[in-house]
PDB file of N, CA and C in Angstrom:
ATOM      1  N   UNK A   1      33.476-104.010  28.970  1.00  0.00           N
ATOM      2  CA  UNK A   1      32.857-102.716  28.727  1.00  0.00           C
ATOM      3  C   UNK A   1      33.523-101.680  29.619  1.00  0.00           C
ATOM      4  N   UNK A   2      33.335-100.806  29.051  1.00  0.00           N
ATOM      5  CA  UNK A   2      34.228 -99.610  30.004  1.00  0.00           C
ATOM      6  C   UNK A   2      33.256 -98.723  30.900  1.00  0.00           C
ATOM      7  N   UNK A   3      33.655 -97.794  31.573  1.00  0.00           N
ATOM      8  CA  UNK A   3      33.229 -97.295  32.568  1.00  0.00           C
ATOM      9  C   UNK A   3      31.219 -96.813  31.901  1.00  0.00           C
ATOM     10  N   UNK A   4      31.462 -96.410  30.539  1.00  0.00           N
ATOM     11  CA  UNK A   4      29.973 -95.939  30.112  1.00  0.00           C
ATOM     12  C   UNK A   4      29.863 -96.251  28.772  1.00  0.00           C
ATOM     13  N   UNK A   5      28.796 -97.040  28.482  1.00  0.00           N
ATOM     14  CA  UNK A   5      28.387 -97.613  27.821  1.00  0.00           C
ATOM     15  C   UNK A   5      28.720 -96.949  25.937  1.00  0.00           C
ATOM     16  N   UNK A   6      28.180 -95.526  26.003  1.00  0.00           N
ATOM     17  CA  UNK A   6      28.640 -94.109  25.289  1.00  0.00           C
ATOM     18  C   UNK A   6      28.919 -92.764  26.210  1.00  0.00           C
ATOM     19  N   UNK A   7      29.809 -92.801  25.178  1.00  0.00           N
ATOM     20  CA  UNK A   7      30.171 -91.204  25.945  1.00  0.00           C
ATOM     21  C   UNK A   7      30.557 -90.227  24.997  1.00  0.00           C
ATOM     22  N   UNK A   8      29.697 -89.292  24.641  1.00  0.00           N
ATOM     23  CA  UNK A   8      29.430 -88.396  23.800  1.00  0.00           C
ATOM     24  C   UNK A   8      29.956 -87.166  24.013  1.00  0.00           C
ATOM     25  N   UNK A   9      30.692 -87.106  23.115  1.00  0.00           N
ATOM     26  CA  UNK A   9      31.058 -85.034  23.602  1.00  0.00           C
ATOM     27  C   UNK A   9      30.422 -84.230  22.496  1.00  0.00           C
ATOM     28  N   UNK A  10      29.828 -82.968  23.144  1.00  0.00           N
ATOM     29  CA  UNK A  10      29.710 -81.816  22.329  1.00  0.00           C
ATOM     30  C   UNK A  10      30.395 -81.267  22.086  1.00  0.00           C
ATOM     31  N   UNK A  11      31.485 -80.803  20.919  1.00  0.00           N
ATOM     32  CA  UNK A  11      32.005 -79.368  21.075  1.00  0.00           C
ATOM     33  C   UNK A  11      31.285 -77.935  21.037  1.00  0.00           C
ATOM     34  N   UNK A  12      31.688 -77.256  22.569  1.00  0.00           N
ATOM     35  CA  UNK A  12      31.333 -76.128  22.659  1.00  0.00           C
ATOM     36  C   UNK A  12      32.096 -74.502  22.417  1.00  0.00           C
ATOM     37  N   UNK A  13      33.096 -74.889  21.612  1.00  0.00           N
ATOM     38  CA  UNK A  13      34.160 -74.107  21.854  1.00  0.00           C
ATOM     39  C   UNK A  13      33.850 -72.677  21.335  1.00  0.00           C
ATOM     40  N   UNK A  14      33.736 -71.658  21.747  1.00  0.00           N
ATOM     41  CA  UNK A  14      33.445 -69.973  21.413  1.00  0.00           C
ATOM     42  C   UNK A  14      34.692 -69.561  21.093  1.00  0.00           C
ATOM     43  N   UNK A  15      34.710 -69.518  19.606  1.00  0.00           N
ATOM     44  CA  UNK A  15      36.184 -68.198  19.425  1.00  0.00           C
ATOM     45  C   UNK A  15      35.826 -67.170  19.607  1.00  0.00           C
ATOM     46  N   UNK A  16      37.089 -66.333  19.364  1.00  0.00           N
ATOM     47  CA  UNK A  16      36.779 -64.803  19.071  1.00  0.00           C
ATOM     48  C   UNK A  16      36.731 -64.241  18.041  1.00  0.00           C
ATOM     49  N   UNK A  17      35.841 -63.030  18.081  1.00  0.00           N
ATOM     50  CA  UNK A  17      35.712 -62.644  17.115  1.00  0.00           C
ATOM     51  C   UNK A  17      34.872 -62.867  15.912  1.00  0.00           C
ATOM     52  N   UNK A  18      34.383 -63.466  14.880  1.00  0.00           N
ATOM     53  CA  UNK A  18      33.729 -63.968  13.902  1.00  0.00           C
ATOM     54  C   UNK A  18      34.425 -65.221  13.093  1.00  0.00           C
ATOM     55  N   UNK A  19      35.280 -66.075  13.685  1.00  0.00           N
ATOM     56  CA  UNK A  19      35.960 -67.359  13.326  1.00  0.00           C
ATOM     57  C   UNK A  19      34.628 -68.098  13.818  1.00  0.00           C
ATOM     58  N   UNK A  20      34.807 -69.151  12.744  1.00  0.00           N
ATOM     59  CA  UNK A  20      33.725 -70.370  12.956  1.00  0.00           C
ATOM     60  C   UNK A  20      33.862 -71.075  13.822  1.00  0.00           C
ATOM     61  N   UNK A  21      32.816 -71.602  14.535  1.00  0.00           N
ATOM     62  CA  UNK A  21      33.170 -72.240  15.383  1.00  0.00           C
ATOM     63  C   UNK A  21      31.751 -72.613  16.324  1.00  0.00           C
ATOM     64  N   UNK A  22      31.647 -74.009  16.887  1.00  0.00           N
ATOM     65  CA  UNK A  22      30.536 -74.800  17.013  1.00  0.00           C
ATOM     66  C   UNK A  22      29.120 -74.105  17.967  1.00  0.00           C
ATOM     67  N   UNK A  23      29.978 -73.385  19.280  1.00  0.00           N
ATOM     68  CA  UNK A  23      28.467 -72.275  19.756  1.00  0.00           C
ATOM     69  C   UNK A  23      28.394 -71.530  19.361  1.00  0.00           C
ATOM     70  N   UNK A  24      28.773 -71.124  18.042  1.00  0.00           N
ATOM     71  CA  UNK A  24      28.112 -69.741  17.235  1.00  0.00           C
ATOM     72  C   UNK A  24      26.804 -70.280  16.648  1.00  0.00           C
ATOM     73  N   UNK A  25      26.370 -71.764  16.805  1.00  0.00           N
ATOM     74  CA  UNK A  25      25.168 -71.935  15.584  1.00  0.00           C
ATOM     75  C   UNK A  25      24.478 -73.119  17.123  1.00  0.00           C
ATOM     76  N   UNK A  26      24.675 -72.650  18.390  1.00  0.00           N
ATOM     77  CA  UNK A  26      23.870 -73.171  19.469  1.00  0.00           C
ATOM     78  C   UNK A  26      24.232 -74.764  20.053  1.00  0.00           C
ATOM     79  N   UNK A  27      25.578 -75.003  20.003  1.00  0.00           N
ATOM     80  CA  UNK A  27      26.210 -76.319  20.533  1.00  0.00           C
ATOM     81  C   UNK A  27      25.993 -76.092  22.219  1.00  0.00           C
ATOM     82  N   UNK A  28      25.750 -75.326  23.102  1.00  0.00           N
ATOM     83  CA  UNK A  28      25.586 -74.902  24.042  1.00  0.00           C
ATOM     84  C   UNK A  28      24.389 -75.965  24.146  1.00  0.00           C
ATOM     85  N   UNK A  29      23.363 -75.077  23.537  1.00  0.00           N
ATOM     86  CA  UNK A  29      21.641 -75.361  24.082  1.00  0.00           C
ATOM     87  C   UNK A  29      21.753 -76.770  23.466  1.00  0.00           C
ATOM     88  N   UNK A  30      22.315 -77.546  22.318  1.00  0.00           N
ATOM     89  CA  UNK A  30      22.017 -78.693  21.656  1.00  0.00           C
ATOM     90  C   UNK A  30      22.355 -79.882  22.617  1.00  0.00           C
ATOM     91  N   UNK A  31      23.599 -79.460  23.507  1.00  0.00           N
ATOM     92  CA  UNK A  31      23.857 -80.749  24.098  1.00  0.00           C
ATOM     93  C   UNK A  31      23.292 -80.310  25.782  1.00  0.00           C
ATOM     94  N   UNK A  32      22.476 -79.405  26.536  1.00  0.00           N
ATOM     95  CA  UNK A  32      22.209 -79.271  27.726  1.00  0.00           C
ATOM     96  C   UNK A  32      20.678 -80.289  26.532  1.00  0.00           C
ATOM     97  N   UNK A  33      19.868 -80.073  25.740  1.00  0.00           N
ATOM     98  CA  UNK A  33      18.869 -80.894  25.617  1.00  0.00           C
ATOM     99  C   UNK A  33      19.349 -82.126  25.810  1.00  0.00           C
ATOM    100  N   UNK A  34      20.034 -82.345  24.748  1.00  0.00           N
ATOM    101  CA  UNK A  34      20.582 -84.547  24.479  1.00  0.00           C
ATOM    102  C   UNK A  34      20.519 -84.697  26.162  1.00  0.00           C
ATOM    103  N   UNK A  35      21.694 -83.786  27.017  1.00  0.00           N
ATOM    104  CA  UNK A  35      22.286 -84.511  28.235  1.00  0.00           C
ATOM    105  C   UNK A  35      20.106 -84.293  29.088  1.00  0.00           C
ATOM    106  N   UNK A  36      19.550 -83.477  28.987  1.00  0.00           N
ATOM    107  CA  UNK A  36      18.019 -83.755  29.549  1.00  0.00           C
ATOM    108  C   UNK A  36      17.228 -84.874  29.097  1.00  0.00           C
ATOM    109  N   UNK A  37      17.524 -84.725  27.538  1.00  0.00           N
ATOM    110  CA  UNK A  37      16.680 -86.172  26.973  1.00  0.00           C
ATOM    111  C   UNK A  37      17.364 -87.202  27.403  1.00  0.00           C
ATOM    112  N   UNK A  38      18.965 -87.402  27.628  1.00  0.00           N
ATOM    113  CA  UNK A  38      19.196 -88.781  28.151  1.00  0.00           C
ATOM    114  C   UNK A  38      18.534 -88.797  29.509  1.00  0.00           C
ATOM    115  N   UNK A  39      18.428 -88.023  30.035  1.00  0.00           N
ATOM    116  CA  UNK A  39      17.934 -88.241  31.654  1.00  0.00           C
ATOM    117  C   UNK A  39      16.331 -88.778  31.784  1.00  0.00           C
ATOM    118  N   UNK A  40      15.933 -88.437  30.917  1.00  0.00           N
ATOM    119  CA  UNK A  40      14.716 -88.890  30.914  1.00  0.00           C
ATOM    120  C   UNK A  40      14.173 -89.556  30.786  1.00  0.00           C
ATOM    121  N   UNK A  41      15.227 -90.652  29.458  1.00  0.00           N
ATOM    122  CA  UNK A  41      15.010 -91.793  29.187  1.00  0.00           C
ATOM    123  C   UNK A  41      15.596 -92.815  29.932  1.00  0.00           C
ATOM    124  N   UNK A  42      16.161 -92.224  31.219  1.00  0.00           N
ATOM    125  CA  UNK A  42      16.654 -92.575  32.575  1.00  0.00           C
ATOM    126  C   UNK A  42      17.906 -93.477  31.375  1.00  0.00           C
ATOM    127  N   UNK A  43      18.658 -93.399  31.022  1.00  0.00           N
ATOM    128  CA  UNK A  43      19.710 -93.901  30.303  1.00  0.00           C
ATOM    129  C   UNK A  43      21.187 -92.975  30.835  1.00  0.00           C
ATOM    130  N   UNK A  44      21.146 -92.363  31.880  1.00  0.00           N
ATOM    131  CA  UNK A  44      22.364 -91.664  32.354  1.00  0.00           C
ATOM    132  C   UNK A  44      23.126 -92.355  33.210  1.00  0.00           C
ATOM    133  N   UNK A  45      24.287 -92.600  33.670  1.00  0.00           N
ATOM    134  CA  UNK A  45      24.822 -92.764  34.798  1.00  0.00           C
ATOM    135  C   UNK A  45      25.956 -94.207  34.147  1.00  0.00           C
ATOM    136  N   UNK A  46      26.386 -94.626  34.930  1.00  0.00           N
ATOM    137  CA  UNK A  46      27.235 -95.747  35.231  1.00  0.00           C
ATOM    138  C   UNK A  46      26.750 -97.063  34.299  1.00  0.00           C
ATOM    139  N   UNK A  47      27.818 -97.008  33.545  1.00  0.00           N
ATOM    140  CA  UNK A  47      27.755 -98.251  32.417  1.00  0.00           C
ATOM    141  C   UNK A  47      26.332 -98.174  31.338  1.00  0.00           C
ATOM    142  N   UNK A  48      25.833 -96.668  31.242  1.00  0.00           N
ATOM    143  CA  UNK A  48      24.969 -96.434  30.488  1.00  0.00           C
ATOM    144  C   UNK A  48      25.622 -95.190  29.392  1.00  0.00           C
ATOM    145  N   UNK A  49      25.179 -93.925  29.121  1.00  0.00           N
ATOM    146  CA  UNK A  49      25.815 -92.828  28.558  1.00  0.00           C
ATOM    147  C   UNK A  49      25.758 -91.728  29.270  1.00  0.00           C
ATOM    148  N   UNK A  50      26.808 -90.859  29.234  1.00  0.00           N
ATOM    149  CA  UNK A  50      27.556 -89.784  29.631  1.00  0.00           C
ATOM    150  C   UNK A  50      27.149 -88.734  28.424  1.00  0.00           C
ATOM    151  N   UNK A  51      26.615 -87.818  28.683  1.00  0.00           N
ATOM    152  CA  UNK A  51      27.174 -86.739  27.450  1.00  0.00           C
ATOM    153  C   UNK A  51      28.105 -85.261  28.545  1.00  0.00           C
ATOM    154  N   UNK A  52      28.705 -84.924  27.559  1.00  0.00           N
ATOM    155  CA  UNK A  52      29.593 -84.097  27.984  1.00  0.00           C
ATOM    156  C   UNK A  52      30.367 -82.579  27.083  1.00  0.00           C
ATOM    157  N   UNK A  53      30.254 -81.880  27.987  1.00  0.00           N
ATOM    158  CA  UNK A  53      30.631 -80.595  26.999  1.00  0.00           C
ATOM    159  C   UNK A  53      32.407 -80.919  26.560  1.00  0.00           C
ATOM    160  N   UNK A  54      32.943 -80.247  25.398  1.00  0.00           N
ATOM    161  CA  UNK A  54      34.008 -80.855  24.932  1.00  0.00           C
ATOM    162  C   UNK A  54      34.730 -79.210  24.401  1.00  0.00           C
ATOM    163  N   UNK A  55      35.816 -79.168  24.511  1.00  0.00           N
ATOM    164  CA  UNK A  55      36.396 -77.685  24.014  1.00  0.00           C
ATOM    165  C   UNK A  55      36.635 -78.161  22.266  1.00  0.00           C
ATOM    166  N   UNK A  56      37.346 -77.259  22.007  1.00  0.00           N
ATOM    167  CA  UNK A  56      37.370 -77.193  20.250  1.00  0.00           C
ATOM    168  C   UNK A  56      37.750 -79.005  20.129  1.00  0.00           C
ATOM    169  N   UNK A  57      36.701 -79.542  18.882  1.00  0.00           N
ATOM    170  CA  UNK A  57      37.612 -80.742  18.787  1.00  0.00           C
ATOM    171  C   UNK A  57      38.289 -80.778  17.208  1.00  0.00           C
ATOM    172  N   UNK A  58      38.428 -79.431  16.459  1.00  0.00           N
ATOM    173  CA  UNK A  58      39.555 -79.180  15.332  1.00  0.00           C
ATOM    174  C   UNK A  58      38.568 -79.523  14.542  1.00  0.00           C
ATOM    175  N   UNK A  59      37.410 -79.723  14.214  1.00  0.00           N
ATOM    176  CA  UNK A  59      35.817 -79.663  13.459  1.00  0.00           C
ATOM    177  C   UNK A  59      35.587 -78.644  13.083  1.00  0.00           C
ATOM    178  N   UNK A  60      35.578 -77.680  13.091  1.00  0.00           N
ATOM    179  CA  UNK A  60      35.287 -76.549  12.994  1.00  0.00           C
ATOM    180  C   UNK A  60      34.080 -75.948  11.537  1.00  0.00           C
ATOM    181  N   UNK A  61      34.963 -76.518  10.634  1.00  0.00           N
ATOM    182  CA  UNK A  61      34.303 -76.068   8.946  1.00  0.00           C
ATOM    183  C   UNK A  61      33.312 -77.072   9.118  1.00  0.00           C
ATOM    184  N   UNK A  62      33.008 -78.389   9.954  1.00  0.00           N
ATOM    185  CA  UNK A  62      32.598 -79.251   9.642  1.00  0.00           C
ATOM    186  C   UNK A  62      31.325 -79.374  10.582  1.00  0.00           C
ATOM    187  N   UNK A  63      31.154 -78.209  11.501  1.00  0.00           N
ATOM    188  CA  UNK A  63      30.416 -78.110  12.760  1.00  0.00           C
ATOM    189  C   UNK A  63      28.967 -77.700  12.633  1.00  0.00           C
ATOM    190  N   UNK A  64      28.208 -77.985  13.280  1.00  0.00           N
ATOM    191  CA  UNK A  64      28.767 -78.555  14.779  1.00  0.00           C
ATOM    192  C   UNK A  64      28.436 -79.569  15.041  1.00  0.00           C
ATOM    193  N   UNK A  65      29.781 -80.227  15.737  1.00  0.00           N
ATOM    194  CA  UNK A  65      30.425 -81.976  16.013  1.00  0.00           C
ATOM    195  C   UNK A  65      30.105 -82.392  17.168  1.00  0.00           C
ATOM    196  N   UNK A  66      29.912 -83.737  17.219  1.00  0.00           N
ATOM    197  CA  UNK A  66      30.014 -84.304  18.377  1.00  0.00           C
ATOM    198  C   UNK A  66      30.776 -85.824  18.153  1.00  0.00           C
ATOM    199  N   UNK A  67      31.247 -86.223  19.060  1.00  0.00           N
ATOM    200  CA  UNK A  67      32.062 -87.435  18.735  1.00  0.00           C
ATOM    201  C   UNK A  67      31.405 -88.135  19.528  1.00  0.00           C
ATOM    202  N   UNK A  68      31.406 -89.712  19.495  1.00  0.00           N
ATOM    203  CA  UNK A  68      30.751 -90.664  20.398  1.00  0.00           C
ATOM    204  C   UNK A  68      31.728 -92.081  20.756  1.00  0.00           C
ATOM    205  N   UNK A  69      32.176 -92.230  21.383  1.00  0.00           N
ATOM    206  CA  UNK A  69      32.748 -93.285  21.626  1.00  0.00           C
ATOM    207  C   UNK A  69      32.109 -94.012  22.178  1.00  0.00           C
ATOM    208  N   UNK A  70      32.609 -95.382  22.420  1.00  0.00           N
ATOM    209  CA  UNK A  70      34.006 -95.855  22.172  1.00  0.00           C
ATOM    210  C   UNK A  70      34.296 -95.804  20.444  1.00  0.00           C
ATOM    211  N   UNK A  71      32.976 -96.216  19.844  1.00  0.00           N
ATOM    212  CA  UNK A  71      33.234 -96.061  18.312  1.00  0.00           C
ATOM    213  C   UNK A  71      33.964 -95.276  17.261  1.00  0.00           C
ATOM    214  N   UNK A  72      34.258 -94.077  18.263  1.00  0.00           N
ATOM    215  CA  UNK A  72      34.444 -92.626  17.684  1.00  0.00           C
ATOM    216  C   UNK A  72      34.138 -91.741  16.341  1.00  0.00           C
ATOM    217  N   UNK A  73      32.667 -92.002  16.505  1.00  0.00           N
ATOM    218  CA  UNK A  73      32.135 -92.218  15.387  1.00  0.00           C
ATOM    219  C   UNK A  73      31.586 -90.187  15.648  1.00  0.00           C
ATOM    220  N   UNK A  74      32.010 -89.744  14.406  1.00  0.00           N
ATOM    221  CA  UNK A  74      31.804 -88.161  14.078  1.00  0.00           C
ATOM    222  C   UNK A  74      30.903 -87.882  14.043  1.00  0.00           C
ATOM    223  N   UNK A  75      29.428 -86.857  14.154  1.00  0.00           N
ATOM    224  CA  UNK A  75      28.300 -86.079  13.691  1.00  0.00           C
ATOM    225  C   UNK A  75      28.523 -84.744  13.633  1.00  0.00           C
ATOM    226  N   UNK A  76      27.628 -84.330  12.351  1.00  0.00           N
ATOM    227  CA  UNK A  76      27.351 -82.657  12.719  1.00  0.00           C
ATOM    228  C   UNK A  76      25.933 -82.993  12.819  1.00  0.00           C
ATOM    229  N   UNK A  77      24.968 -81.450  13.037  1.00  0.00           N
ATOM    230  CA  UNK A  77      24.066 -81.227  13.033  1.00  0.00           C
ATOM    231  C   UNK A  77      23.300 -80.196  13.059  1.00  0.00           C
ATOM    232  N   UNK A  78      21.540 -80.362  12.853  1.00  0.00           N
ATOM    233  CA  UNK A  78      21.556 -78.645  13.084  1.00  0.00           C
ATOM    234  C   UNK A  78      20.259 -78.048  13.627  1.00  0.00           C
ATOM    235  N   UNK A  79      19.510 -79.659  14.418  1.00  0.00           N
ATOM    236  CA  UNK A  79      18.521 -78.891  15.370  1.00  0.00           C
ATOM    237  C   UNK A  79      18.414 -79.968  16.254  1.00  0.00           C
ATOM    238  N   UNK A  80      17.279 -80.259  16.710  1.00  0.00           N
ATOM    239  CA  UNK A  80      17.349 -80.918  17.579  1.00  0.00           C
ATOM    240  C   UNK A  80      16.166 -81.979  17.074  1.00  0.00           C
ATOM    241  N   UNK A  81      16.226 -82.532  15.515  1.00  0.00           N
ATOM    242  CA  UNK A  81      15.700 -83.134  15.396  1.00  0.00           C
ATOM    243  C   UNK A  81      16.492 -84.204  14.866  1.00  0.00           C
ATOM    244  N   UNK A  82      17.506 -83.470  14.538  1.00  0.00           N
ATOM    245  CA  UNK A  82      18.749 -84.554  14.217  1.00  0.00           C
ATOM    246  C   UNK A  82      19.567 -85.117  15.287  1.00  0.00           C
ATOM    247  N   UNK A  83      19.259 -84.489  16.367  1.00  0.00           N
ATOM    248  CA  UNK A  83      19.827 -84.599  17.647  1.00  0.00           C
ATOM    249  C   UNK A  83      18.908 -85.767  18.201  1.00  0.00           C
ATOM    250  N   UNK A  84      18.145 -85.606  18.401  1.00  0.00           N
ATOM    251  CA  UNK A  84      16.510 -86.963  18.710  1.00  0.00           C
ATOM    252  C   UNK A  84      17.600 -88.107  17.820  1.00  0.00           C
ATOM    253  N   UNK A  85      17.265 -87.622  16.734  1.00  0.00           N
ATOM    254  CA  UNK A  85      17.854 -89.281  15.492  1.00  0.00           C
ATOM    255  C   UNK A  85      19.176 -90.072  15.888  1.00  0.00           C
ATOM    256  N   UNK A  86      20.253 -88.772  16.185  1.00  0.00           N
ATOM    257  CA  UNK A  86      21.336 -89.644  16.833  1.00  0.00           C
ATOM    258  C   UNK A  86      21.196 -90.372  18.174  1.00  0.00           C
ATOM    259  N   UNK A  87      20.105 -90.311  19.064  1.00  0.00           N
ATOM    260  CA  UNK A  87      20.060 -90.438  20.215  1.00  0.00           C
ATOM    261  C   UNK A  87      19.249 -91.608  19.978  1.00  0.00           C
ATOM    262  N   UNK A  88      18.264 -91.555  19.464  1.00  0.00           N
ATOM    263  CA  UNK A  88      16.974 -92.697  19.256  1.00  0.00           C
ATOM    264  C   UNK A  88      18.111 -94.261  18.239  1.00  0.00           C
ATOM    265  N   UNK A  89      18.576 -93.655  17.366  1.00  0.00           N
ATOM    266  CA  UNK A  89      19.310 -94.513  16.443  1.00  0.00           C
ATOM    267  C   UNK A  89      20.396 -95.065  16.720  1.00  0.00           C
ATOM    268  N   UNK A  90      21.444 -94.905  17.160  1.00  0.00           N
ATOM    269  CA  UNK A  90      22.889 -94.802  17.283  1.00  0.00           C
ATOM    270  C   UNK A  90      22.935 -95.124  19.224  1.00  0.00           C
ATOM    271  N   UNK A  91      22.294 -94.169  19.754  1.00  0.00           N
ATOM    272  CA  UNK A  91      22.786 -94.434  21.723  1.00  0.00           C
ATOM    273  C   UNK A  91      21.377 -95.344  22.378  1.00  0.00           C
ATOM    274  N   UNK A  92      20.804 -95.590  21.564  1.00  0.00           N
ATOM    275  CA  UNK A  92      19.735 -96.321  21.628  1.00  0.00           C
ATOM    276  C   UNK A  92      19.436 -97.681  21.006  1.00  0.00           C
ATOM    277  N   UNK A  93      19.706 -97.724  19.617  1.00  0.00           N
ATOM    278  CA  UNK A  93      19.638 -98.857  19.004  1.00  0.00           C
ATOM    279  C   UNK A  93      20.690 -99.255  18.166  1.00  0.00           C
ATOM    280  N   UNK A  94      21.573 -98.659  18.637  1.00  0.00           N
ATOM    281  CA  UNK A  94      23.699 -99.105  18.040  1.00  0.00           C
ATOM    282  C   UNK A  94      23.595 -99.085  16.228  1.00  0.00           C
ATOM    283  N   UNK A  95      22.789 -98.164  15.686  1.00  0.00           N
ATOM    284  CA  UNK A  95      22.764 -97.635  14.150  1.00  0.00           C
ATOM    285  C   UNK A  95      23.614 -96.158  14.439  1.00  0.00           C
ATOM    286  N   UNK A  96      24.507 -96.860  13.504  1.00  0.00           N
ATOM    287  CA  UNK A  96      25.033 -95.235  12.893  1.00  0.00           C
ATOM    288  C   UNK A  96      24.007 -94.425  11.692  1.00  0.00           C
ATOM    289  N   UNK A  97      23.771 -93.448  12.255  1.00  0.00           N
ATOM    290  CA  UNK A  97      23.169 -91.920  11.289  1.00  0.00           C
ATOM    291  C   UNK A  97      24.172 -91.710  10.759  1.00  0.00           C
ATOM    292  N   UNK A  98      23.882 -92.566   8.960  1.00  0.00           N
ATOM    293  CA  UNK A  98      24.753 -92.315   7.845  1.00  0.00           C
ATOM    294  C   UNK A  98      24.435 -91.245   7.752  1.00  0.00           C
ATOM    295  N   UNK A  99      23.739 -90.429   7.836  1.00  0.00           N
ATOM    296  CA  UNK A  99      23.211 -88.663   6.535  1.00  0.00           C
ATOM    297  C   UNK A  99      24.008 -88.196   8.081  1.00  0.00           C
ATOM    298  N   UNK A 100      24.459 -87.982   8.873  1.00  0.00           N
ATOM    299  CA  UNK A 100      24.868 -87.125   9.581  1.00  0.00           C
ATOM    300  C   UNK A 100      26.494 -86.961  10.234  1.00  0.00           C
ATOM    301  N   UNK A 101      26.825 -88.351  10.088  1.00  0.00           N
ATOM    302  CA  UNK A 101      27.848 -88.764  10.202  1.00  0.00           C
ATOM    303  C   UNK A 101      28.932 -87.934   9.246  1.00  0.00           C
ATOM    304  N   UNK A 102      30.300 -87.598   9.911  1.00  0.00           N
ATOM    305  CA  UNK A 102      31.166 -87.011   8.891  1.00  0.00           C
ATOM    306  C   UNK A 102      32.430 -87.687   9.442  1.00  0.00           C
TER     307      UNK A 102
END
């Protein structure tokens, strides 16, 4: 096993201007929750999961993404109830969220 169990990135990347792109629709606030809800479920730290802010990850039309490794398995999403599902399902009980997955 490697250093963390999952390790999740958000992309947070802000263009300029009115180009699409993942904190125009709140990738900011989506992953400061996940990275609080992991803490809570005391599931943070060393050989458990990491979440982490991530610059553009080329998602863009497809946003907003998060990748999860080691699996490198894709999500979008679009509140934080789908955000709960990937967390409860997938970093919790090793199910991939087919409806969210891209």
């Amino acid at each position: 096993m490697g250093y963390y169990q999952y390790h999740v990135f958000f992309c947070i990347n802000q263009r300029e201007g009115n180009a699409v792109c993942c904190n125009n629709v709140g990738a900011q606030e989506m992953r400061d929750y996940a990275k609080k809800r992991i803490k809570d479920l005391k599931l943070s730290g060393k050989s458990k999961i990491r979440i982490n802010n991530a610059g553009c990850l080329d998602r863009c039309d497809e946003g907003p993404v998060i990748v999860i490794y080691p699996e490198e398995v894709w999500y979008t999403y679009v509140d934080q109830d789908d955000i709960d599902e990937i967390i409860d399902e997938h970093l919790v009980n090793g199910r991939i969220v087919e409806r969210l997955r891209i």
